[in-house]
N, C-alpha and C. Protein backbone atom coordinates (compact mmCIF):
# COMPACT_ATOMS: atom_id res chain seq x y z
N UNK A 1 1.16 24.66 6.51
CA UNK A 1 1.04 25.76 5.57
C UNK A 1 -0.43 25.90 5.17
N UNK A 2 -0.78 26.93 5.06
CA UNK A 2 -1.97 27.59 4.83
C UNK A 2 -2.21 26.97 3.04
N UNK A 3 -3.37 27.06 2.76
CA UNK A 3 -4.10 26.23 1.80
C UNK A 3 -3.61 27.19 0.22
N UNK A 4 -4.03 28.86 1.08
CA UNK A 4 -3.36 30.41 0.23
C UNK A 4 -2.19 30.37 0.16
N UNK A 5 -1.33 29.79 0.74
CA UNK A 5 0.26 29.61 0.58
C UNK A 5 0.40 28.68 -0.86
N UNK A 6 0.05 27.19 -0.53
CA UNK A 6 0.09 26.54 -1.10
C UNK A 6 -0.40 26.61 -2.31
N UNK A 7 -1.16 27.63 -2.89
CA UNK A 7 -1.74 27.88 -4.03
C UNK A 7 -1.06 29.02 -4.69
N UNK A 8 -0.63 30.01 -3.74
CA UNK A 8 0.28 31.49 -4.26
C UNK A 8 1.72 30.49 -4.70
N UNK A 9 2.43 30.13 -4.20
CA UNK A 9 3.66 28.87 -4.28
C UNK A 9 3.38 28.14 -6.19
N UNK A 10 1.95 27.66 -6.15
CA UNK A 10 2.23 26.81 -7.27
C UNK A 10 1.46 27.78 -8.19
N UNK A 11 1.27 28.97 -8.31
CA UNK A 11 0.68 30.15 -8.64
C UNK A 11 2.22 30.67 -9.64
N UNK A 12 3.60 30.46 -8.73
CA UNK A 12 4.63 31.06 -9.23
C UNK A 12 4.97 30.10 -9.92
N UNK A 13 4.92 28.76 -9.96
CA UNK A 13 5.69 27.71 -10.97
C UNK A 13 4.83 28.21 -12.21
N UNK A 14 3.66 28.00 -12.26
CA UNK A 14 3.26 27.74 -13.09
C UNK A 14 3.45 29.29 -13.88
N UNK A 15 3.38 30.29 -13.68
CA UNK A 15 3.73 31.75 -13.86
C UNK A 15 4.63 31.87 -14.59
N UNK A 16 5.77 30.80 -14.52
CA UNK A 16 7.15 31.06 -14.65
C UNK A 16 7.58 30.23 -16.20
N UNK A 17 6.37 29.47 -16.26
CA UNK A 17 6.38 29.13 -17.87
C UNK A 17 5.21 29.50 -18.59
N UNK A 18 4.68 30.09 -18.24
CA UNK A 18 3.26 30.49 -18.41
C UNK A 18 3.32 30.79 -19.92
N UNK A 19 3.07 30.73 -21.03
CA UNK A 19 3.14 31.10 -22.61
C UNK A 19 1.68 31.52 -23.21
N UNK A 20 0.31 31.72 -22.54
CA UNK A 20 -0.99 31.84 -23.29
C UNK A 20 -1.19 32.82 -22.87
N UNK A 21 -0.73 33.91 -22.76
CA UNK A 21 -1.49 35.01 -22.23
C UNK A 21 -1.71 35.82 -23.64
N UNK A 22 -1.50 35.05 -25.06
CA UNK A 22 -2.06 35.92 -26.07
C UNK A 22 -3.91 35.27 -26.75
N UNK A 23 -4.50 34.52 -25.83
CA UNK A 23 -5.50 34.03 -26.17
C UNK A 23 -6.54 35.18 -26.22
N UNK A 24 -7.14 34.53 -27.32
CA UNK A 24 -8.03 35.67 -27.48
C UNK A 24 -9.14 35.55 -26.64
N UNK A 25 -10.36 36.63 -25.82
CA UNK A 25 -11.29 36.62 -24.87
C UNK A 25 -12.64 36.01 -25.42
N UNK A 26 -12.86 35.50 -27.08
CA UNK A 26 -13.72 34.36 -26.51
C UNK A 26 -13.48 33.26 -26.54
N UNK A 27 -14.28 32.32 -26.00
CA UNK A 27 -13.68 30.82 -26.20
C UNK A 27 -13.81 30.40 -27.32
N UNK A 28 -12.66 29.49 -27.99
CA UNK A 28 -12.35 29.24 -29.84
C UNK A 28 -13.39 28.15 -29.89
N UNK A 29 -13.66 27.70 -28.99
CA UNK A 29 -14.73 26.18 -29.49
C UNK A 29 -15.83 27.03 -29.05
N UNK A 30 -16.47 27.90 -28.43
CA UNK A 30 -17.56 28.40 -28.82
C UNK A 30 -19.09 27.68 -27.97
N UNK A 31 -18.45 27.49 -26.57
CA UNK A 31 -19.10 26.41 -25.84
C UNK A 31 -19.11 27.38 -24.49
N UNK A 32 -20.39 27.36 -23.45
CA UNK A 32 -20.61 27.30 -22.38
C UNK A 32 -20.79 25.77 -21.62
N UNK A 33 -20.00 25.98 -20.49
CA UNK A 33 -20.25 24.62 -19.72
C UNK A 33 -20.57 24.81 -18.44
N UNK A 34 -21.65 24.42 -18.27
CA UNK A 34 -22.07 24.43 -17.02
C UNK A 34 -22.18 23.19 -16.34
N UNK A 35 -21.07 23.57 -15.29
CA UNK A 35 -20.68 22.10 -14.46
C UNK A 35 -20.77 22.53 -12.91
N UNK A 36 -20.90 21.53 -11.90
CA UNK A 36 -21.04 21.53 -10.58
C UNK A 36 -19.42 21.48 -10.17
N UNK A 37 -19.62 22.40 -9.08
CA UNK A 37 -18.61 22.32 -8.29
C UNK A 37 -17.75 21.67 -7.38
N UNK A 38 -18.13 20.07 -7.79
CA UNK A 38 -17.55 19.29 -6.53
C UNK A 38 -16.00 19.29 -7.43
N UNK A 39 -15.09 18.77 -6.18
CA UNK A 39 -13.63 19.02 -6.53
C UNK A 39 -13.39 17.95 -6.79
N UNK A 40 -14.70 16.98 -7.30
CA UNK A 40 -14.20 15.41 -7.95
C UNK A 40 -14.27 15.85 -9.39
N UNK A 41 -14.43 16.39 -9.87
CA UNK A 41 -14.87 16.84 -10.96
C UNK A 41 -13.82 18.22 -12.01
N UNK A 42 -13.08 17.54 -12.40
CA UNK A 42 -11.91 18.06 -13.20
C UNK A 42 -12.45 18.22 -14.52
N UNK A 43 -13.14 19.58 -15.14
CA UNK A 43 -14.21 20.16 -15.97
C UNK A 43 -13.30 19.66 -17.38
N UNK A 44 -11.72 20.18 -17.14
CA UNK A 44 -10.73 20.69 -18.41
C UNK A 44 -10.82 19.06 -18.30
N UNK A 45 -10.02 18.77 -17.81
CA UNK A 45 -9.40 16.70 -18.07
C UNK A 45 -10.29 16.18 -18.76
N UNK A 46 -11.45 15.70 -18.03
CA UNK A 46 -12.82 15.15 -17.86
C UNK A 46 -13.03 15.25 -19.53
N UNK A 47 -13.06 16.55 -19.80
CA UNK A 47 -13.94 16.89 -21.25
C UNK A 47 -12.85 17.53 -22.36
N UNK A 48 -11.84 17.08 -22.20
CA UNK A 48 -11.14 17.22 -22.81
C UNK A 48 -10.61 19.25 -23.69
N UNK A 49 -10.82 19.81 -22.56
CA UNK A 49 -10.52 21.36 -23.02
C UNK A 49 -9.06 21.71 -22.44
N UNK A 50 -8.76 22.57 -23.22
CA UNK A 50 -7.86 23.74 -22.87
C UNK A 50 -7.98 25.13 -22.75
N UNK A 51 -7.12 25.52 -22.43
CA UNK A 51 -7.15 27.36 -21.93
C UNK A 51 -7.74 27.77 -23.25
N UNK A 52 -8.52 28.62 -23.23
CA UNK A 52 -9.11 29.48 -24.03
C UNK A 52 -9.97 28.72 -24.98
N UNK A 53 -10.79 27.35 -24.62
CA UNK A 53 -11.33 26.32 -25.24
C UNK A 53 -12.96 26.63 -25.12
N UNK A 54 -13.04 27.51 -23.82
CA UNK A 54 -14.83 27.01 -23.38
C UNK A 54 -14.93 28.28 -21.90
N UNK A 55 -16.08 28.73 -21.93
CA UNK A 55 -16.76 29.38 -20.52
C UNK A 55 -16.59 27.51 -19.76
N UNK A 56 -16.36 28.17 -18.77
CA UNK A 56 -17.04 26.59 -17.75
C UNK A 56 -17.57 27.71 -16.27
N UNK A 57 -18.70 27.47 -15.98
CA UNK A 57 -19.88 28.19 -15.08
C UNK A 57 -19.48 27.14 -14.34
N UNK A 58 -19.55 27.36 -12.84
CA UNK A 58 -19.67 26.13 -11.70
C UNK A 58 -20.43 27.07 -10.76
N UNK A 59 -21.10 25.64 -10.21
CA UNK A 59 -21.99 26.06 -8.88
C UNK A 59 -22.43 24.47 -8.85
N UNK A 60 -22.79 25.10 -7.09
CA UNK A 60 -23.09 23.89 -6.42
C UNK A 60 -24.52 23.03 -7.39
N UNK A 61 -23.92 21.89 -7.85
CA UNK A 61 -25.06 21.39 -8.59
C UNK A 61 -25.17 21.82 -9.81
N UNK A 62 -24.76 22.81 -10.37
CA UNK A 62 -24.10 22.61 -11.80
C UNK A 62 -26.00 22.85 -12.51
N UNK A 63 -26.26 23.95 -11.82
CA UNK A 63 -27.41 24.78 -11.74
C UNK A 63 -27.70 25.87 -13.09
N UNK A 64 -28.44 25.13 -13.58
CA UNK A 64 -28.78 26.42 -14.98
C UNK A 64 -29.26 27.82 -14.00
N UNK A 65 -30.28 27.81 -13.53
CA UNK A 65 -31.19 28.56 -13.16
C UNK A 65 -29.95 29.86 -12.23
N UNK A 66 -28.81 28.96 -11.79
CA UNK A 66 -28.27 29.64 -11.32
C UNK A 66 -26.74 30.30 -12.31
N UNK A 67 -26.52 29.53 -13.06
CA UNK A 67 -25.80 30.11 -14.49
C UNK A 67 -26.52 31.13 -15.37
N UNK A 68 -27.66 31.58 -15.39
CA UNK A 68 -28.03 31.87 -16.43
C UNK A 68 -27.50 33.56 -16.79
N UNK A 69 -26.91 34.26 -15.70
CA UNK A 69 -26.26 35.42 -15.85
C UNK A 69 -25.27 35.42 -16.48
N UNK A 70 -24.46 34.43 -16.49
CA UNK A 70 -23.28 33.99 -17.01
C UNK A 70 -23.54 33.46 -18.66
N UNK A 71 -24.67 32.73 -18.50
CA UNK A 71 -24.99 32.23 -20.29
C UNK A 71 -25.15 33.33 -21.06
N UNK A 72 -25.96 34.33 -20.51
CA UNK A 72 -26.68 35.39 -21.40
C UNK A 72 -25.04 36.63 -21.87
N UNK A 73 -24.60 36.35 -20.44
CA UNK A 73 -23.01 37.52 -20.93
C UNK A 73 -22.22 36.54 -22.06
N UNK A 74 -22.28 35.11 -21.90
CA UNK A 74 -21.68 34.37 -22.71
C UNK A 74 -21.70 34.14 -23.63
N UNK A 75 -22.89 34.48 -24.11
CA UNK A 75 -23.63 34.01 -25.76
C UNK A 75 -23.84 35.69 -26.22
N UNK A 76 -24.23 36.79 -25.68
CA UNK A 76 -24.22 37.83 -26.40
C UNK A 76 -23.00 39.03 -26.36
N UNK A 77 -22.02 38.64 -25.50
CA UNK A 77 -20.37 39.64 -25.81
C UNK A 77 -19.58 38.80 -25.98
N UNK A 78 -20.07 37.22 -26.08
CA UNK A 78 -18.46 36.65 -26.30
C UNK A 78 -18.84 35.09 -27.48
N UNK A 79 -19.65 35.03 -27.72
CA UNK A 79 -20.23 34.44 -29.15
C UNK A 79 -20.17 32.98 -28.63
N UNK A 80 -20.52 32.43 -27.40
CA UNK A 80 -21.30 30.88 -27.60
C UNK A 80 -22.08 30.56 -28.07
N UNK A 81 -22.00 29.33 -28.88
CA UNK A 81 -23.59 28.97 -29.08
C UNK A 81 -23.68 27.55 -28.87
N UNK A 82 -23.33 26.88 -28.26
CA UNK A 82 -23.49 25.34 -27.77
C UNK A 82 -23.47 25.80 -26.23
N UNK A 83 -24.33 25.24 -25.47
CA UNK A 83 -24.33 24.74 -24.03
C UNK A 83 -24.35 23.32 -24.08
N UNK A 84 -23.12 23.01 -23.11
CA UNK A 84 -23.25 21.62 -22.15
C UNK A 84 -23.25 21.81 -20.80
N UNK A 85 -24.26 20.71 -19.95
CA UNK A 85 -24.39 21.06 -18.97
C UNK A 85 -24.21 20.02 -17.90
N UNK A 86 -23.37 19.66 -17.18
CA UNK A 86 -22.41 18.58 -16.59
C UNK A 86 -23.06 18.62 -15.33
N UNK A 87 -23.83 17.17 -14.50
CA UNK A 87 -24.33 17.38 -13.30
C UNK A 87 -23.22 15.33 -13.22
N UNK A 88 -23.18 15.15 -11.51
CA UNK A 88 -22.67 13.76 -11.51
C UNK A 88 -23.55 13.07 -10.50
N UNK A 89 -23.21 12.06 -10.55
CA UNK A 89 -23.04 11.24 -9.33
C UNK A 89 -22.26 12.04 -8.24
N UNK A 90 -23.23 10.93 -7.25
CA UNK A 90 -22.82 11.32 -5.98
C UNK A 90 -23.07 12.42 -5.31
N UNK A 91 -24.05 13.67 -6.29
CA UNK A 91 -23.59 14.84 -5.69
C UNK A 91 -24.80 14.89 -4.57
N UNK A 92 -23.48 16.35 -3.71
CA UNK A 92 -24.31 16.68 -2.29
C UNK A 92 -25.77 17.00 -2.34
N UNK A 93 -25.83 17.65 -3.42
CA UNK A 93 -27.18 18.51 -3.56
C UNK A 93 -27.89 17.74 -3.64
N UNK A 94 -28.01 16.15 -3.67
CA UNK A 94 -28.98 14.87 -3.52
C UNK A 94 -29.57 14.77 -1.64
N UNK A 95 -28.38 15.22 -1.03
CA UNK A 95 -28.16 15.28 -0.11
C UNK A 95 -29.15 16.00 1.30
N UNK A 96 -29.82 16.86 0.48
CA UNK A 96 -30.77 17.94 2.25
C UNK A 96 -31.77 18.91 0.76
N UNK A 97 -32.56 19.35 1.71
CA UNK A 97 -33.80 19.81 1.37
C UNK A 97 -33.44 21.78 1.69
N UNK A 98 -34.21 22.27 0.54
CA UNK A 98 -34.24 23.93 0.94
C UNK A 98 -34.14 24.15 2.50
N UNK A 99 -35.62 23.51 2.72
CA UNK A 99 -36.10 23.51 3.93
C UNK A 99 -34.80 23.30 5.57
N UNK A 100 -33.96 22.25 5.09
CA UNK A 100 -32.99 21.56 5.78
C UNK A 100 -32.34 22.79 6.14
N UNK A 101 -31.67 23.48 4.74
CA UNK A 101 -30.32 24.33 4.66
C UNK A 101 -31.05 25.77 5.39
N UNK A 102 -32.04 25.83 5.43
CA UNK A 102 -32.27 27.17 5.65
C UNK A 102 -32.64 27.06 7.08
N UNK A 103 -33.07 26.27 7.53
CA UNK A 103 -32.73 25.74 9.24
C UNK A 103 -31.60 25.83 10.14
N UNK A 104 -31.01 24.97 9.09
CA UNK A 104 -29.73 25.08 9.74
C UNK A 104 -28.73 26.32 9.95
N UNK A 105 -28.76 26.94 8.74
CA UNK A 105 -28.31 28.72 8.59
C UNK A 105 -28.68 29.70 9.41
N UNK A 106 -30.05 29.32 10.03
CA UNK A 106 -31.02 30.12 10.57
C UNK A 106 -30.64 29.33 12.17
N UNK A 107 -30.29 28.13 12.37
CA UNK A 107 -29.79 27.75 13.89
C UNK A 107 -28.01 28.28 13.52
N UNK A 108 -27.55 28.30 13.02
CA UNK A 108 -25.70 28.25 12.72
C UNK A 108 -25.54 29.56 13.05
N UNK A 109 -25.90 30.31 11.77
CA UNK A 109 -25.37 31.65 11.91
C UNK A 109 -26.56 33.02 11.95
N UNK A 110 -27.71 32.69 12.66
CA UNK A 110 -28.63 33.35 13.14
C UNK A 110 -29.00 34.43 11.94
N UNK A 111 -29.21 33.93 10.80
CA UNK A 111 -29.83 34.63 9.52
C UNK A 111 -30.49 33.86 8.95
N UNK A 112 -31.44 34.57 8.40
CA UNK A 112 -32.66 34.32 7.20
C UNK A 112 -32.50 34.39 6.08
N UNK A 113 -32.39 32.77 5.75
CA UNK A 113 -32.48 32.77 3.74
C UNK A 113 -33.21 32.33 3.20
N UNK A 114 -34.25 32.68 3.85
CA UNK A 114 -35.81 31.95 3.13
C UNK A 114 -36.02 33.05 1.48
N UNK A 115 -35.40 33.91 1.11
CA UNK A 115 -35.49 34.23 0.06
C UNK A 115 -33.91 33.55 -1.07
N UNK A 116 -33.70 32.76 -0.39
CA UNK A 116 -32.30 32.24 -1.43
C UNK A 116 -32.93 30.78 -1.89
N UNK A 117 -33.38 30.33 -2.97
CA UNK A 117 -33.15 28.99 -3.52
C UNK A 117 -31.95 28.26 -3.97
N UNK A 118 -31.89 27.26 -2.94
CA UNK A 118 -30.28 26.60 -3.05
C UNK A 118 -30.47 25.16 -3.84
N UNK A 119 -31.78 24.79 -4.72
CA UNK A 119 -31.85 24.09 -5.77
C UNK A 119 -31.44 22.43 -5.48
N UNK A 120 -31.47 22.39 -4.80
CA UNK A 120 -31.62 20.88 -4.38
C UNK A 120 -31.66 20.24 -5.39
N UNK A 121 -31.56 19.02 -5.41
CA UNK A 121 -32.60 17.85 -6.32
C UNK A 121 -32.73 16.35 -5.59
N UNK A 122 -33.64 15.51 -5.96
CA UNK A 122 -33.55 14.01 -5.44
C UNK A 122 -33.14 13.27 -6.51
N UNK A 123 -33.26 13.75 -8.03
CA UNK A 123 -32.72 12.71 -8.96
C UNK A 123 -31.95 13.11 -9.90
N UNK A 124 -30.62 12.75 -10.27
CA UNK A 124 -29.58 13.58 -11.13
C UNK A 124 -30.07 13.70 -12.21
N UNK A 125 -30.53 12.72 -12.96
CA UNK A 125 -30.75 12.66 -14.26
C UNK A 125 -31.92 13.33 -14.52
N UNK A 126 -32.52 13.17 -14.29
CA UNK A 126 -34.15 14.11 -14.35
C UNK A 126 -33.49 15.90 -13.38
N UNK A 127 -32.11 16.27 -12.69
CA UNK A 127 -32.10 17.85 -12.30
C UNK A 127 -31.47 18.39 -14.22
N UNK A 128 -30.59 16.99 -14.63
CA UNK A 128 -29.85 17.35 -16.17
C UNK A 128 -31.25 17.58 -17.18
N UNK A 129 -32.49 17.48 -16.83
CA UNK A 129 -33.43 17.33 -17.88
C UNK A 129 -34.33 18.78 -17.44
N UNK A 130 -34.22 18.77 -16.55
CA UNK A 130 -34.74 20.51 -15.72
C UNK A 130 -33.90 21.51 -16.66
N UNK A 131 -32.66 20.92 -16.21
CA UNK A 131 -32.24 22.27 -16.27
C UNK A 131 -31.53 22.65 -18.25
N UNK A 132 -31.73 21.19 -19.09
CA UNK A 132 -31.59 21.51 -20.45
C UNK A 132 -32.92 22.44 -20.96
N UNK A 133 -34.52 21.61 -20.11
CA UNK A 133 -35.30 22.43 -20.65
C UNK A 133 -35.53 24.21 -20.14
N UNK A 134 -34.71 24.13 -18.68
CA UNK A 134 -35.17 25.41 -18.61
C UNK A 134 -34.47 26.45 -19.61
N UNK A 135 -32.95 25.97 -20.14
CA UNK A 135 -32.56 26.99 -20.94
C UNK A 135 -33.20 26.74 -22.09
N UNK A 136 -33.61 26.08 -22.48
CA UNK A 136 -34.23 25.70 -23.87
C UNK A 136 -35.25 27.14 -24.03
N UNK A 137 -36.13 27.41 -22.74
CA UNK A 137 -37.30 27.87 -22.98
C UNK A 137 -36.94 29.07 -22.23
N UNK A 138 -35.62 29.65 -22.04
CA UNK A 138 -35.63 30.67 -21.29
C UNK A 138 -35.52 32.13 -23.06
N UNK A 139 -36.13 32.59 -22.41
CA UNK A 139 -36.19 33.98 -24.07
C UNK A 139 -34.64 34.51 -23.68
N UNK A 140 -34.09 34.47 -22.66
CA UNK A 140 -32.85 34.97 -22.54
C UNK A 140 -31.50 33.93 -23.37
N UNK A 141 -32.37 33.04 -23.63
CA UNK A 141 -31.43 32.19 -24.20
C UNK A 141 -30.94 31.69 -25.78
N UNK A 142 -30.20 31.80 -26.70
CA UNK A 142 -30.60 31.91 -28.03
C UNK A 142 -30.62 30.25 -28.10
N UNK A 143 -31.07 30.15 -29.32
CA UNK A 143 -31.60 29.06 -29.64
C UNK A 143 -30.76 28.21 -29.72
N UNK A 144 -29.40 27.47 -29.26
CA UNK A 144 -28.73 26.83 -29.67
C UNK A 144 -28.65 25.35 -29.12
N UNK A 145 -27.26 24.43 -29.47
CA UNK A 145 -27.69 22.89 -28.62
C UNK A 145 -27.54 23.02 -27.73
N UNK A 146 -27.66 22.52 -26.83
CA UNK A 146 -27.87 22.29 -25.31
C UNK A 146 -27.83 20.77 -25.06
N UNK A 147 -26.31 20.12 -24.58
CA UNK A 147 -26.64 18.69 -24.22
C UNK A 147 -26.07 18.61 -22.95
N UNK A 148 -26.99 17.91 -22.27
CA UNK A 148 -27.10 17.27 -20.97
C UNK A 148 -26.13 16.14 -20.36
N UNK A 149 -25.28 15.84 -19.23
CA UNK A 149 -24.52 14.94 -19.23
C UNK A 149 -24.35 14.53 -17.79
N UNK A 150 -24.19 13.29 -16.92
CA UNK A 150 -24.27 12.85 -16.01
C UNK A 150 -22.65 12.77 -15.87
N UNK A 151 -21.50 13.32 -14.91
CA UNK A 151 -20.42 12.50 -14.93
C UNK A 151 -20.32 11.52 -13.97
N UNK A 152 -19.80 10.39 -14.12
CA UNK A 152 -20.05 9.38 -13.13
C UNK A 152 -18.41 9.69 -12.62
N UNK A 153 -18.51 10.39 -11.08
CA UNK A 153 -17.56 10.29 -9.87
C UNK A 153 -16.84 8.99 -9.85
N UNK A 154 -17.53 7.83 -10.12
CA UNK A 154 -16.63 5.98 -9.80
C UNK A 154 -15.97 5.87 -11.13
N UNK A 155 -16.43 6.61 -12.52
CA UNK A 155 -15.76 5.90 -13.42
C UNK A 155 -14.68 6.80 -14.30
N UNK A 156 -15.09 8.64 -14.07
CA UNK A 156 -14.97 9.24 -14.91
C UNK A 156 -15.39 9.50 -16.14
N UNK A 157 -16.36 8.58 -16.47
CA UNK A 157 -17.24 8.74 -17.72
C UNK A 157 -18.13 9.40 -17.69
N UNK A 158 -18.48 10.02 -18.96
CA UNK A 158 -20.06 11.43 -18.46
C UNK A 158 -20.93 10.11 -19.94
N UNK A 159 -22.22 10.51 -19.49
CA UNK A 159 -22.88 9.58 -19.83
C UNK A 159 -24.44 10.36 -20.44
N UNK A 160 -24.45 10.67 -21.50
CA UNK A 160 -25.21 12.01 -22.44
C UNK A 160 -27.05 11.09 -21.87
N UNK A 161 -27.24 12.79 -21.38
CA UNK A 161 -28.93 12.61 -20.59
C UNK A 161 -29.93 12.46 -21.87
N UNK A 162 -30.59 12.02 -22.16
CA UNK A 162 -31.49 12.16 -23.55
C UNK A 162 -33.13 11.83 -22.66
């Protein structure tokens, strides 16, 4: 069975008791989260939210620079004012260089993405310190907290960047 099966299928269980569809459209805790996309990484469990609790932004690497369309709709039509920003262990993006990915894209599927930055990093804790200060200092950004957090993939613990 197809992966779309298997998801339309548990699409209907869950449908079939479904009771929140009176939540209101902003989030009640009043939080953007910007977390990476690996599928080790269970945003709601992990950090303890529920439906209608929090924005959660994902991208590969759990990328301000690449959230920030999402922060600015988040904080001025739907009233956040705390950012957390969730990067882990283990991740891929430790993994290959701009340079690498755009090689390979450019041998794979015979296109040019020398204008795409796919944000790499070599050190997690110092990409969580990038990317608290870049919103810190972005004018698109209102002034609010912003905390930084490592989740560790081996333990499930997130471990606050300072």
């Amino acid at each position: 069975m197809s992966v779309a099966k298997e998801v339309e299928a548990a699409n209907s269980r869950y449908a079939a008791s479904f009771t929140k569809g009176d939540l209101p459209l902003p989030p009640a805790r009043k939080v953007a989260i910007i977390a990476c996309m690996d599928a080790r990484l269970d945003t709601a469990r992990a950090l303890g939210l529920e439906e209608g609790d929090a924005h959660v932004i994902r991208n590969a690497g759990g990328r301000a620079t690449d959230a920030l369309r999402s922060i600015v709709i988040s904080q001025q039509l739907l009233g956040t004012r705390e950012i957390i920003i969730v990067h882990h262990t283990d991740c891929g993006m430790l993994t290959f260089t701009d340079d690498a990915i755009r090689t390979k894209v450019r041998t794979d599927l015979h296109q040019n993405v020398d204008h795409i930055a796919f944000l790499p990093f070599g050190d997690v804790k110092q990409s969580v310190l990038d990317d608290v200060k870049f919103l810190a200092d972005s004018p698109l950004v209102l002034d609010v907290p912003i905390t930084g957090y490592i989740y560790e993939v081996e333990t499930g613990k997130i471990v606050k960047v300072e």
